[in-house]
N, C-alpha and C. Protein backbone atom coordinates (compact mmCIF):
# COMPACT_ATOMS: atom_id res chain seq x y z
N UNK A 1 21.08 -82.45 4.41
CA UNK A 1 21.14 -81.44 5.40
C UNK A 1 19.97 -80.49 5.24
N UNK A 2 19.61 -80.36 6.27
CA UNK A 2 18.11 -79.41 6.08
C UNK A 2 18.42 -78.00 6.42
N UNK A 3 17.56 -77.67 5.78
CA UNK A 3 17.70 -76.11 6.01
C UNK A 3 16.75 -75.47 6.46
N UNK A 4 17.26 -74.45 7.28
CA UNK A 4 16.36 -73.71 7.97
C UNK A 4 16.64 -72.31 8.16
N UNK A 5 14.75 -71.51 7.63
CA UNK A 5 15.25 -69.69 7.92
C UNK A 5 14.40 -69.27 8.69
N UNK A 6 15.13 -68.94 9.98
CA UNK A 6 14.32 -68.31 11.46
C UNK A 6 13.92 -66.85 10.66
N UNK A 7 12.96 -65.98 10.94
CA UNK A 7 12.50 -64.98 10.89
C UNK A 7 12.20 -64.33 12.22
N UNK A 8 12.45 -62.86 12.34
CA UNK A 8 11.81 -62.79 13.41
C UNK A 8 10.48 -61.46 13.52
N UNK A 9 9.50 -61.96 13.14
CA UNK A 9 8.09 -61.54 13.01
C UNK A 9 8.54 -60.02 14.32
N UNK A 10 8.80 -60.09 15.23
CA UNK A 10 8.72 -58.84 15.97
C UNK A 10 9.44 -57.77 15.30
N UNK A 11 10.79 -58.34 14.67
CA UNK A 11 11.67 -57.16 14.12
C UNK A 11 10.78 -57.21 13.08
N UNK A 12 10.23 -57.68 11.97
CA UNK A 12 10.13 -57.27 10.57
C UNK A 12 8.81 -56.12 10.96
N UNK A 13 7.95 -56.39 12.10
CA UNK A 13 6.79 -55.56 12.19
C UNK A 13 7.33 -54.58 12.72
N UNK A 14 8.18 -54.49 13.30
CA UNK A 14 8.68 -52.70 14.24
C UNK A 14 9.67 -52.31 12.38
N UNK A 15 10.07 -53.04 11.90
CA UNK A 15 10.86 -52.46 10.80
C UNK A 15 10.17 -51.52 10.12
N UNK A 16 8.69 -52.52 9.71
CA UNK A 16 7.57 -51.84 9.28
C UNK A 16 7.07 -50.47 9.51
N UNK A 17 6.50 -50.78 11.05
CA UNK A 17 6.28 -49.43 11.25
C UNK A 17 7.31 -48.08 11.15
N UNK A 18 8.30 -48.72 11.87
CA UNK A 18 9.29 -47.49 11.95
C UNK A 18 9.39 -46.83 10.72
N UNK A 19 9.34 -47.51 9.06
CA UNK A 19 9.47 -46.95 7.70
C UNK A 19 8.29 -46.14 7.42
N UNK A 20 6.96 -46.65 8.26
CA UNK A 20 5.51 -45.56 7.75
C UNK A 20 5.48 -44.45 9.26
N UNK A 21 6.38 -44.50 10.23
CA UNK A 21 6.39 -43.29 11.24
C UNK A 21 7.34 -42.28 10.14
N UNK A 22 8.79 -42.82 9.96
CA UNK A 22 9.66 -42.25 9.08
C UNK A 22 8.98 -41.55 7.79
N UNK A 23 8.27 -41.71 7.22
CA UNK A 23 7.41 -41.05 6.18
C UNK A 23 6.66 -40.29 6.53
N UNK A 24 5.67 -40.53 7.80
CA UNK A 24 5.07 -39.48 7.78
C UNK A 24 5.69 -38.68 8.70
N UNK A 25 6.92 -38.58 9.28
CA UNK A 25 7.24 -37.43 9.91
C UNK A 25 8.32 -36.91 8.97
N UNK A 26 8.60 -37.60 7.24
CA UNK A 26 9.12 -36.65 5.94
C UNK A 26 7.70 -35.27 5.81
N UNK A 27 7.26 -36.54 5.87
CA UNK A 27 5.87 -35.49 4.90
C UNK A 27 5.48 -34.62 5.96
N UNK A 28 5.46 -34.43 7.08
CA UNK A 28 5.06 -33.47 7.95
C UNK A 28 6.59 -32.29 7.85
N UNK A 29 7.62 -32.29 8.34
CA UNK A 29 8.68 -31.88 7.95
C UNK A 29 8.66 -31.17 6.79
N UNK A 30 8.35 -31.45 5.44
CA UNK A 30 8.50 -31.30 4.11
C UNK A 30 7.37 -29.91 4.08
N UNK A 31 6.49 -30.52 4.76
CA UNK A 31 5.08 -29.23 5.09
C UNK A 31 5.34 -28.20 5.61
N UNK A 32 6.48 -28.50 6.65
CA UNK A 32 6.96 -27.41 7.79
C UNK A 32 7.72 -26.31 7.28
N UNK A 33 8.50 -27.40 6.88
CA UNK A 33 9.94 -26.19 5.93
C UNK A 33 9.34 -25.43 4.68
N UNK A 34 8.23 -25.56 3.76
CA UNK A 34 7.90 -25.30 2.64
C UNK A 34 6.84 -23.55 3.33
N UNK A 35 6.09 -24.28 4.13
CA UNK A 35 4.91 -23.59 5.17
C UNK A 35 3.91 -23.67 3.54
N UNK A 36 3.66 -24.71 3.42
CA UNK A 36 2.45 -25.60 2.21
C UNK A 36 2.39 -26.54 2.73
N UNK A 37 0.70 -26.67 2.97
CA UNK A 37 0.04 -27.90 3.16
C UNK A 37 0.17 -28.99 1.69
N UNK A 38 0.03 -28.52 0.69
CA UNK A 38 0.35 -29.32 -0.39
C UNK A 38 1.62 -29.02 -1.28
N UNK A 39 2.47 -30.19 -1.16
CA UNK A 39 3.33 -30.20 -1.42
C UNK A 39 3.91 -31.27 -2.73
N UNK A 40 2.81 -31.63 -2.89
CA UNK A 40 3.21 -32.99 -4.28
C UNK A 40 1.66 -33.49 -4.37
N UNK A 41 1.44 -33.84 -5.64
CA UNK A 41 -0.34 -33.72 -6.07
C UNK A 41 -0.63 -35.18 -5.24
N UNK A 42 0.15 -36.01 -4.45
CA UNK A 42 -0.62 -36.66 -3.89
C UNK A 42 -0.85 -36.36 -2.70
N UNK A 43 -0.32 -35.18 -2.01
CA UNK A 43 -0.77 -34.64 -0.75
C UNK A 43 -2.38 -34.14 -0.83
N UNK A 44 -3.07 -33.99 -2.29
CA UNK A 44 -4.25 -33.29 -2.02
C UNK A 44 -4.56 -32.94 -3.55
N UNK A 45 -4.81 -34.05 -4.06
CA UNK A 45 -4.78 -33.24 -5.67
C UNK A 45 -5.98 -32.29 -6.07
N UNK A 46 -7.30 -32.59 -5.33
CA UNK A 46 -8.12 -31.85 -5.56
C UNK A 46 -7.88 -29.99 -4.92
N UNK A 47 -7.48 -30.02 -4.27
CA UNK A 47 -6.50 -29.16 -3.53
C UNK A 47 -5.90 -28.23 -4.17
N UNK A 48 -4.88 -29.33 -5.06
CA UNK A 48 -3.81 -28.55 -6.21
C UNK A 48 -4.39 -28.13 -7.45
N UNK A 49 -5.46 -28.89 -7.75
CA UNK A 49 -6.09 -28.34 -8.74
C UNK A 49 -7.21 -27.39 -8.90
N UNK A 50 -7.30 -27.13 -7.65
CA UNK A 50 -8.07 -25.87 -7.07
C UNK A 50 -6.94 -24.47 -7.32
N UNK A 51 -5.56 -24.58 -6.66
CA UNK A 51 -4.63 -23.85 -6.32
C UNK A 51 -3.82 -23.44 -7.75
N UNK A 52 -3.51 -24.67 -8.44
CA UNK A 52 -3.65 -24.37 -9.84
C UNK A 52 -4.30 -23.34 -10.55
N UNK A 53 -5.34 -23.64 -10.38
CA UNK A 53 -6.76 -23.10 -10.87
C UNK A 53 -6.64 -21.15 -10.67
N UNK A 54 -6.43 -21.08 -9.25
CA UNK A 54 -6.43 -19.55 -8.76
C UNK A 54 -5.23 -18.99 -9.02
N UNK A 55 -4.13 -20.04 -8.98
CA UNK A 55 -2.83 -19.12 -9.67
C UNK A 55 -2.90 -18.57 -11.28
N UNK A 56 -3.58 -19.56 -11.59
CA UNK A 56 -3.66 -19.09 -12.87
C UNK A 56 -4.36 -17.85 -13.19
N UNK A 57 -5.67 -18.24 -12.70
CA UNK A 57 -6.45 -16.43 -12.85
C UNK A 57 -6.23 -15.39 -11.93
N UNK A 58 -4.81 -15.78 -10.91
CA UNK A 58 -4.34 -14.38 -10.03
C UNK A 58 -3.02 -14.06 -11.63
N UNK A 59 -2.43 -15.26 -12.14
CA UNK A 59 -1.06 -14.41 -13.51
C UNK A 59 -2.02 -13.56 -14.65
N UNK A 60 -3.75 -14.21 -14.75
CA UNK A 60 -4.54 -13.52 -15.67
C UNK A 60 -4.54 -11.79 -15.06
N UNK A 61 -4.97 -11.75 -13.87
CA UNK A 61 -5.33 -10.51 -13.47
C UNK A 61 -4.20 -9.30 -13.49
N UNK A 62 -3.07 -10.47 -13.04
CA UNK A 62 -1.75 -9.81 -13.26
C UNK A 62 -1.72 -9.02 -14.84
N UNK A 63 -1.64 -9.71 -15.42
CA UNK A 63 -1.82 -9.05 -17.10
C UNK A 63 -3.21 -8.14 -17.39
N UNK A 64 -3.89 -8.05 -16.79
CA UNK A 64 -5.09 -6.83 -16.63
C UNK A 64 -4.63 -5.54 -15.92
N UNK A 65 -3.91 -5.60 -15.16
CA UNK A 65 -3.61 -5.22 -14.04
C UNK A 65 -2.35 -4.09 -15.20
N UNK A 66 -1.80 -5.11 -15.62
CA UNK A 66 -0.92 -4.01 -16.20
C UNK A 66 -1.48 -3.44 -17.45
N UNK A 67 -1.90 -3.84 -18.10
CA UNK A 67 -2.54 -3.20 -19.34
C UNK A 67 -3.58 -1.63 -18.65
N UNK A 68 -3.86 -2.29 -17.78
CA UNK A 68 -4.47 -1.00 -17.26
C UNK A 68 -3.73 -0.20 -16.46
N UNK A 69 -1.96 -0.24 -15.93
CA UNK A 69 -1.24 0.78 -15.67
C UNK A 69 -1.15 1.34 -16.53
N UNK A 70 -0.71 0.59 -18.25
CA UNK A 70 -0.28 0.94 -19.03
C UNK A 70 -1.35 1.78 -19.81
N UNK A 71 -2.05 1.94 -19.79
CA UNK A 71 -3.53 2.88 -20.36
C UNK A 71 -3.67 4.02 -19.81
N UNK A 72 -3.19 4.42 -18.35
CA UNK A 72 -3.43 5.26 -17.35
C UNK A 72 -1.82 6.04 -17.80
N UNK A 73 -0.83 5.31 -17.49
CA UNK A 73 0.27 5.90 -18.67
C UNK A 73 0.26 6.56 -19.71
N UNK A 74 -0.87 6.20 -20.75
CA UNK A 74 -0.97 6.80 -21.58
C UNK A 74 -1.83 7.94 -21.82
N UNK A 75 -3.09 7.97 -20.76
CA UNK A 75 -3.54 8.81 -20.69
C UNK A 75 -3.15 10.34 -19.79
N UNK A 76 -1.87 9.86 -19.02
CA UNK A 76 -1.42 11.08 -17.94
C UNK A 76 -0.56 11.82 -19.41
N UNK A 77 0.01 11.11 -19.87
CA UNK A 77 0.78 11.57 -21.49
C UNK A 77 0.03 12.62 -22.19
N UNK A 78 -1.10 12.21 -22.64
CA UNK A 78 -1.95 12.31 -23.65
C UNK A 78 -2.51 13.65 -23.04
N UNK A 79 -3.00 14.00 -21.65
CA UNK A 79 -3.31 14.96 -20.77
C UNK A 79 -2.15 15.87 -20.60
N UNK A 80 -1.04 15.65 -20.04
CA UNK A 80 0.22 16.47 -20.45
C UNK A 80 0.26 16.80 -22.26
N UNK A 81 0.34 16.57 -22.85
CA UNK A 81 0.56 16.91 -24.27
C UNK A 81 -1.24 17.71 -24.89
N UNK A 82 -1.95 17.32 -24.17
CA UNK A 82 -3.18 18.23 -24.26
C UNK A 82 -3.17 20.28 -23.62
N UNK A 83 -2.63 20.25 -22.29
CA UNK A 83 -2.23 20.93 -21.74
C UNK A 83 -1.15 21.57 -22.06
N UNK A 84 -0.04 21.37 -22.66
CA UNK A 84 1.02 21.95 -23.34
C UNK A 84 -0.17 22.61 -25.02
N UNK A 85 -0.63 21.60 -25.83
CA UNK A 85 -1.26 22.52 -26.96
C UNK A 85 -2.47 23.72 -26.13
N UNK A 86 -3.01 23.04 -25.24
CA UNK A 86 -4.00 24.51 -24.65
C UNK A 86 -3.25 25.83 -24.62
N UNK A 87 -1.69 25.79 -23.60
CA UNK A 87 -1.06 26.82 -23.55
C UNK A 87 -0.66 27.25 -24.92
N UNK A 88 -0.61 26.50 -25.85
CA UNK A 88 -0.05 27.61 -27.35
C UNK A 88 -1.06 27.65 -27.94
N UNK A 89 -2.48 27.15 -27.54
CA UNK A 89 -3.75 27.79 -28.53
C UNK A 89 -3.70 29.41 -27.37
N UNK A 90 -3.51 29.59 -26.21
CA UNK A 90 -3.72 30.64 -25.48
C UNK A 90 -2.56 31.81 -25.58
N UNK A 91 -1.82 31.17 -26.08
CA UNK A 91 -0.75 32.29 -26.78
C UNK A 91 -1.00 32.96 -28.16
N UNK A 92 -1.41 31.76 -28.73
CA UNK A 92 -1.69 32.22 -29.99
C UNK A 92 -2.71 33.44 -30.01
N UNK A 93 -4.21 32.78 -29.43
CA UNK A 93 -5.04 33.86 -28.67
C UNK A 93 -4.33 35.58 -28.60
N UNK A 94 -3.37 35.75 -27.90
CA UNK A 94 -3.26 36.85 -27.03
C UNK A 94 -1.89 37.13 -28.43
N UNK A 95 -1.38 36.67 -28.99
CA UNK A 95 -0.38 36.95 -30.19
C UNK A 95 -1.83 37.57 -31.14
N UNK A 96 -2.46 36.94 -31.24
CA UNK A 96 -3.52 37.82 -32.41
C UNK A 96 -3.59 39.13 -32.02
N UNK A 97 -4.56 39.17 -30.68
CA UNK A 97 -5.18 40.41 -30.04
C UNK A 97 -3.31 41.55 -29.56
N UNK A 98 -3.11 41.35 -29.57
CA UNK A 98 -1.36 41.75 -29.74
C UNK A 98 -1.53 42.49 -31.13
N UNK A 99 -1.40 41.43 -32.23
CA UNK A 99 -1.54 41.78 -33.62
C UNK A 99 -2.22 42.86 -34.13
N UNK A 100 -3.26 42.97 -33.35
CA UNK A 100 -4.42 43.99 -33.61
C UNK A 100 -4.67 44.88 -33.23
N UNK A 101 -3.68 45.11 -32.15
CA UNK A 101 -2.93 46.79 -31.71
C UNK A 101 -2.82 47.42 -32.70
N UNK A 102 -3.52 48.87 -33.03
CA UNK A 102 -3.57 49.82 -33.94
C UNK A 102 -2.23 50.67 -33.50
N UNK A 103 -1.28 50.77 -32.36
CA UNK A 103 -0.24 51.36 -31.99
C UNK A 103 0.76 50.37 -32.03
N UNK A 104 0.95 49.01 -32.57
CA UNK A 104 2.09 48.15 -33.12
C UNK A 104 2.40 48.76 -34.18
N UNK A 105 4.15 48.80 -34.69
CA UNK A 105 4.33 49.37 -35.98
C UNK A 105 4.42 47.94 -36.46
N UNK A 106 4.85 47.70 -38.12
CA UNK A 106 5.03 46.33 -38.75
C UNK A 106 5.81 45.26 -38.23
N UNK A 107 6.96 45.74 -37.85
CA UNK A 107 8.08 45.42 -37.31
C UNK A 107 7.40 44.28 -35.95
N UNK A 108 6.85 44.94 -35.27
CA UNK A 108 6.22 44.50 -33.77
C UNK A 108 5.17 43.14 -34.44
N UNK A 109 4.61 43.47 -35.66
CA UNK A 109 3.33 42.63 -35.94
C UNK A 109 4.16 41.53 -36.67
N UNK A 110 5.07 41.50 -37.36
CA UNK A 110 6.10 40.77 -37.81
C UNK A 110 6.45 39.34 -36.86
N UNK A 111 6.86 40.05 -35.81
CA UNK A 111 7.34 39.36 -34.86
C UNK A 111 6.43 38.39 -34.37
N UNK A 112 5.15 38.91 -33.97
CA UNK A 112 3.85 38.12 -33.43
C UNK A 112 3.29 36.89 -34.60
N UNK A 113 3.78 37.90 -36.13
CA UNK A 113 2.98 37.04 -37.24
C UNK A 113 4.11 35.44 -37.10
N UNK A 114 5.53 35.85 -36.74
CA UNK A 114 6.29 35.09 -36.95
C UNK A 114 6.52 33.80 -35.58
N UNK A 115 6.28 34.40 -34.21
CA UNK A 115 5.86 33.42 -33.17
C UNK A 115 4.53 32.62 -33.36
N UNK A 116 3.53 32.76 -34.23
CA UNK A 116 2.51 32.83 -34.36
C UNK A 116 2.47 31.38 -35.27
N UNK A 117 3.19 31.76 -36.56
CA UNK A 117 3.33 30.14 -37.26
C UNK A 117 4.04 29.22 -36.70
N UNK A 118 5.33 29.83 -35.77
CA UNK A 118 5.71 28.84 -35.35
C UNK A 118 5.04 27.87 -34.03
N UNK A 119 4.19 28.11 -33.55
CA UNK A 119 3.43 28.05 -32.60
C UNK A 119 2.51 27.00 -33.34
N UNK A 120 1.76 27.26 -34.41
CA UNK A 120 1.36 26.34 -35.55
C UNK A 120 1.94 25.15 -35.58
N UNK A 121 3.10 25.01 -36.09
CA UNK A 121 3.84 24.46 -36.57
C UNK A 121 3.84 23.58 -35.04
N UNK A 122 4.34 23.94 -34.11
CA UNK A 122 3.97 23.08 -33.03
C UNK A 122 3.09 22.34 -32.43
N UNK A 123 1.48 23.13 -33.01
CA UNK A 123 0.57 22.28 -32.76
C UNK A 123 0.32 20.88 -33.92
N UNK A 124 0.44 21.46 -34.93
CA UNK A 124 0.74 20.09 -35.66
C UNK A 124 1.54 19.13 -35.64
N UNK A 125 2.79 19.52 -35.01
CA UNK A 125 3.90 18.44 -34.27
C UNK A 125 2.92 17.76 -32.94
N UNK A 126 2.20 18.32 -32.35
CA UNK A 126 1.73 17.55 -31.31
C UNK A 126 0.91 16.73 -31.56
N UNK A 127 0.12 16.82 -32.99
CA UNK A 127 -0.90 15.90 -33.53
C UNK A 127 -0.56 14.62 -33.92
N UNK A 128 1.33 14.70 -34.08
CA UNK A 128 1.30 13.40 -35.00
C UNK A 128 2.60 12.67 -33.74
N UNK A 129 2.15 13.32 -32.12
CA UNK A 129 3.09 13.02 -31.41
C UNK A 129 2.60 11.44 -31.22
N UNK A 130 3.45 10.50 -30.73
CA UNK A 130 3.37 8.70 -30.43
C UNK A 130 3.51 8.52 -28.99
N UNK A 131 3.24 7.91 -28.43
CA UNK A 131 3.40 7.15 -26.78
C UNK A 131 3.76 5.72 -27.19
N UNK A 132 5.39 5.21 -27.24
CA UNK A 132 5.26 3.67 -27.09
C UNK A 132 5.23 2.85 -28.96
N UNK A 133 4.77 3.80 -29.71
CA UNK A 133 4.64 3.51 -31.19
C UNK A 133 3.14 3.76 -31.54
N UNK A 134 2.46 4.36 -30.41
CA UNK A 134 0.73 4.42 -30.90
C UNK A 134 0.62 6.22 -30.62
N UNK A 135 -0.15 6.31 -31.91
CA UNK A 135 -0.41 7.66 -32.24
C UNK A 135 -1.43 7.77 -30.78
N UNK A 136 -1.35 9.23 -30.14
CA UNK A 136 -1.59 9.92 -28.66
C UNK A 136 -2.71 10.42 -29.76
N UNK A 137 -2.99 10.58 -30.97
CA UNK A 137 -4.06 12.05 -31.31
C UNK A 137 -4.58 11.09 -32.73
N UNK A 138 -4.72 9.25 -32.51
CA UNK A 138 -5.23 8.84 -34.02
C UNK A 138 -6.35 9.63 -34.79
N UNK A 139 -6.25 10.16 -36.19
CA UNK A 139 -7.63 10.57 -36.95
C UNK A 139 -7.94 9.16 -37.43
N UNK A 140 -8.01 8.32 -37.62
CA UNK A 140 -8.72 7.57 -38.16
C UNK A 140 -8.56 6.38 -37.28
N UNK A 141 -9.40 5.24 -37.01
CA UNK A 141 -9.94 3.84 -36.21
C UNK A 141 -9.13 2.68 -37.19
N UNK A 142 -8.55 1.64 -37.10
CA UNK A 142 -7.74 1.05 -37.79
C UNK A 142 -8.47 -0.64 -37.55
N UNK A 143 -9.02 -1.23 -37.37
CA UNK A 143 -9.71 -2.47 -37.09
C UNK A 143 -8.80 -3.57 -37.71
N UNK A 144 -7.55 -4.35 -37.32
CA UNK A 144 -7.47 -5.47 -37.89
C UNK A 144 -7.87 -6.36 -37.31
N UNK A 145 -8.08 -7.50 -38.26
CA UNK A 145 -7.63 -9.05 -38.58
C UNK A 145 -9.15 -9.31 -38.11
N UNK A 146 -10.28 -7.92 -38.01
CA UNK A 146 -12.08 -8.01 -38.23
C UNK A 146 -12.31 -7.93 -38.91
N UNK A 147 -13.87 -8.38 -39.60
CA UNK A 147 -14.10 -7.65 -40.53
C UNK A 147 -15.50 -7.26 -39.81
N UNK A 148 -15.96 -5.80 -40.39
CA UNK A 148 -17.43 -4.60 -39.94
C UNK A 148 -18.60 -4.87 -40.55
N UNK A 149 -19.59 -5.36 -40.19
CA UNK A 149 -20.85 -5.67 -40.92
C UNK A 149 -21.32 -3.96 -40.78
C-alpha cells in the first residue's frame, strides 16, 4: 500500500508569512507600549550600547551632583556657625569697652568679666563644632592612604 503526503504549499506560505507579520506587529506594539525604540539588544545594539553608555555617565553626574549639594550644605553651616562666633567676638568687643567704664563699680565689672569667659568658652565650643562627623573649623590637613613627596 503506498503512501502518500499531500502538502499544501499555499497554506504553509500564508502560515509563514502570517508568523513574520505577527512578529513584527509584537515588536512594533512592544515599542508602542514601552514609548522605546529599543527594547531588547537586538532591536539596535549599537544603539543600546550608546544608551548604556549615557546612562551610565548621567548615574556618574548624579553622584557629582550630590557631593556638591552636599558641600554647599556644609558650607551654608560653616557660614551660619561663622556668623554666630562674629556676634560673640562683637559682644565680647563692647563687654570689654563696658569693662572699662571708670563709673562701673566691681560688682558691674564682675558681671561683664563673667559673660565674658563664658562667651570664650563658646567660641572654643564652636571650634571643635562637626557637620555630619567632619570637623566645620579642621587645624590640621589629614592626607590618607597618600603619601607627600
Amino acid at each position: 500500500m503506498p503512501l502518500t503526503i499531500n502538502t499544501n504549499a499555499a497554506a504553509v506560505s500564508a502560515s509563514y508569512h502570517l508568523s513574520r507579520n505577527n512578529a513584527a506587529l509584537q515588536k512594533s506594539l512592544t515599542r508602542l507600549s514601552s514609548g522605546s525604540r529599543i527594547n531588547r539588544p537586538s532591536d539596535d545594539a549599537g544603539g543600546l550600547a550608546v544608551s548604556m553608555k549615557l546612562n551610565a555617565s548621567i548615574s556618574r553626574l548624579k553622584g557629582g551632583n550630590n557631593n556638591i549639594q552636599n558641600a554647599v550644605s556644609f558650607l551654608e553651616v560653616q557660614d551660619g556657625v561663622l556668623q554666630g562666633a562674629a556676634d560673640i567676638l562683637t559682644r565680647m568687643g563692647e563687654l570689654q569697652a563696658l569693662n572699662q567704664d571708670v563709673l562701673k563699680n566691681s560688682s558691674d565689672k564682675a558681671n561683664y568679666n563673667s559673660e565674658f569667659q563664658s562667651l570664650q568658652q563658646q567660641l572654643y565650643q564652636i571650634g571643635n563644632e562637626t557637620f555630619n562627623g567632619v570637623s566645620l573649623f579642621a587645624t590640621t590637613a589629614e592626607v590618607k592612604g597618600s603619601t607627600q613627596a
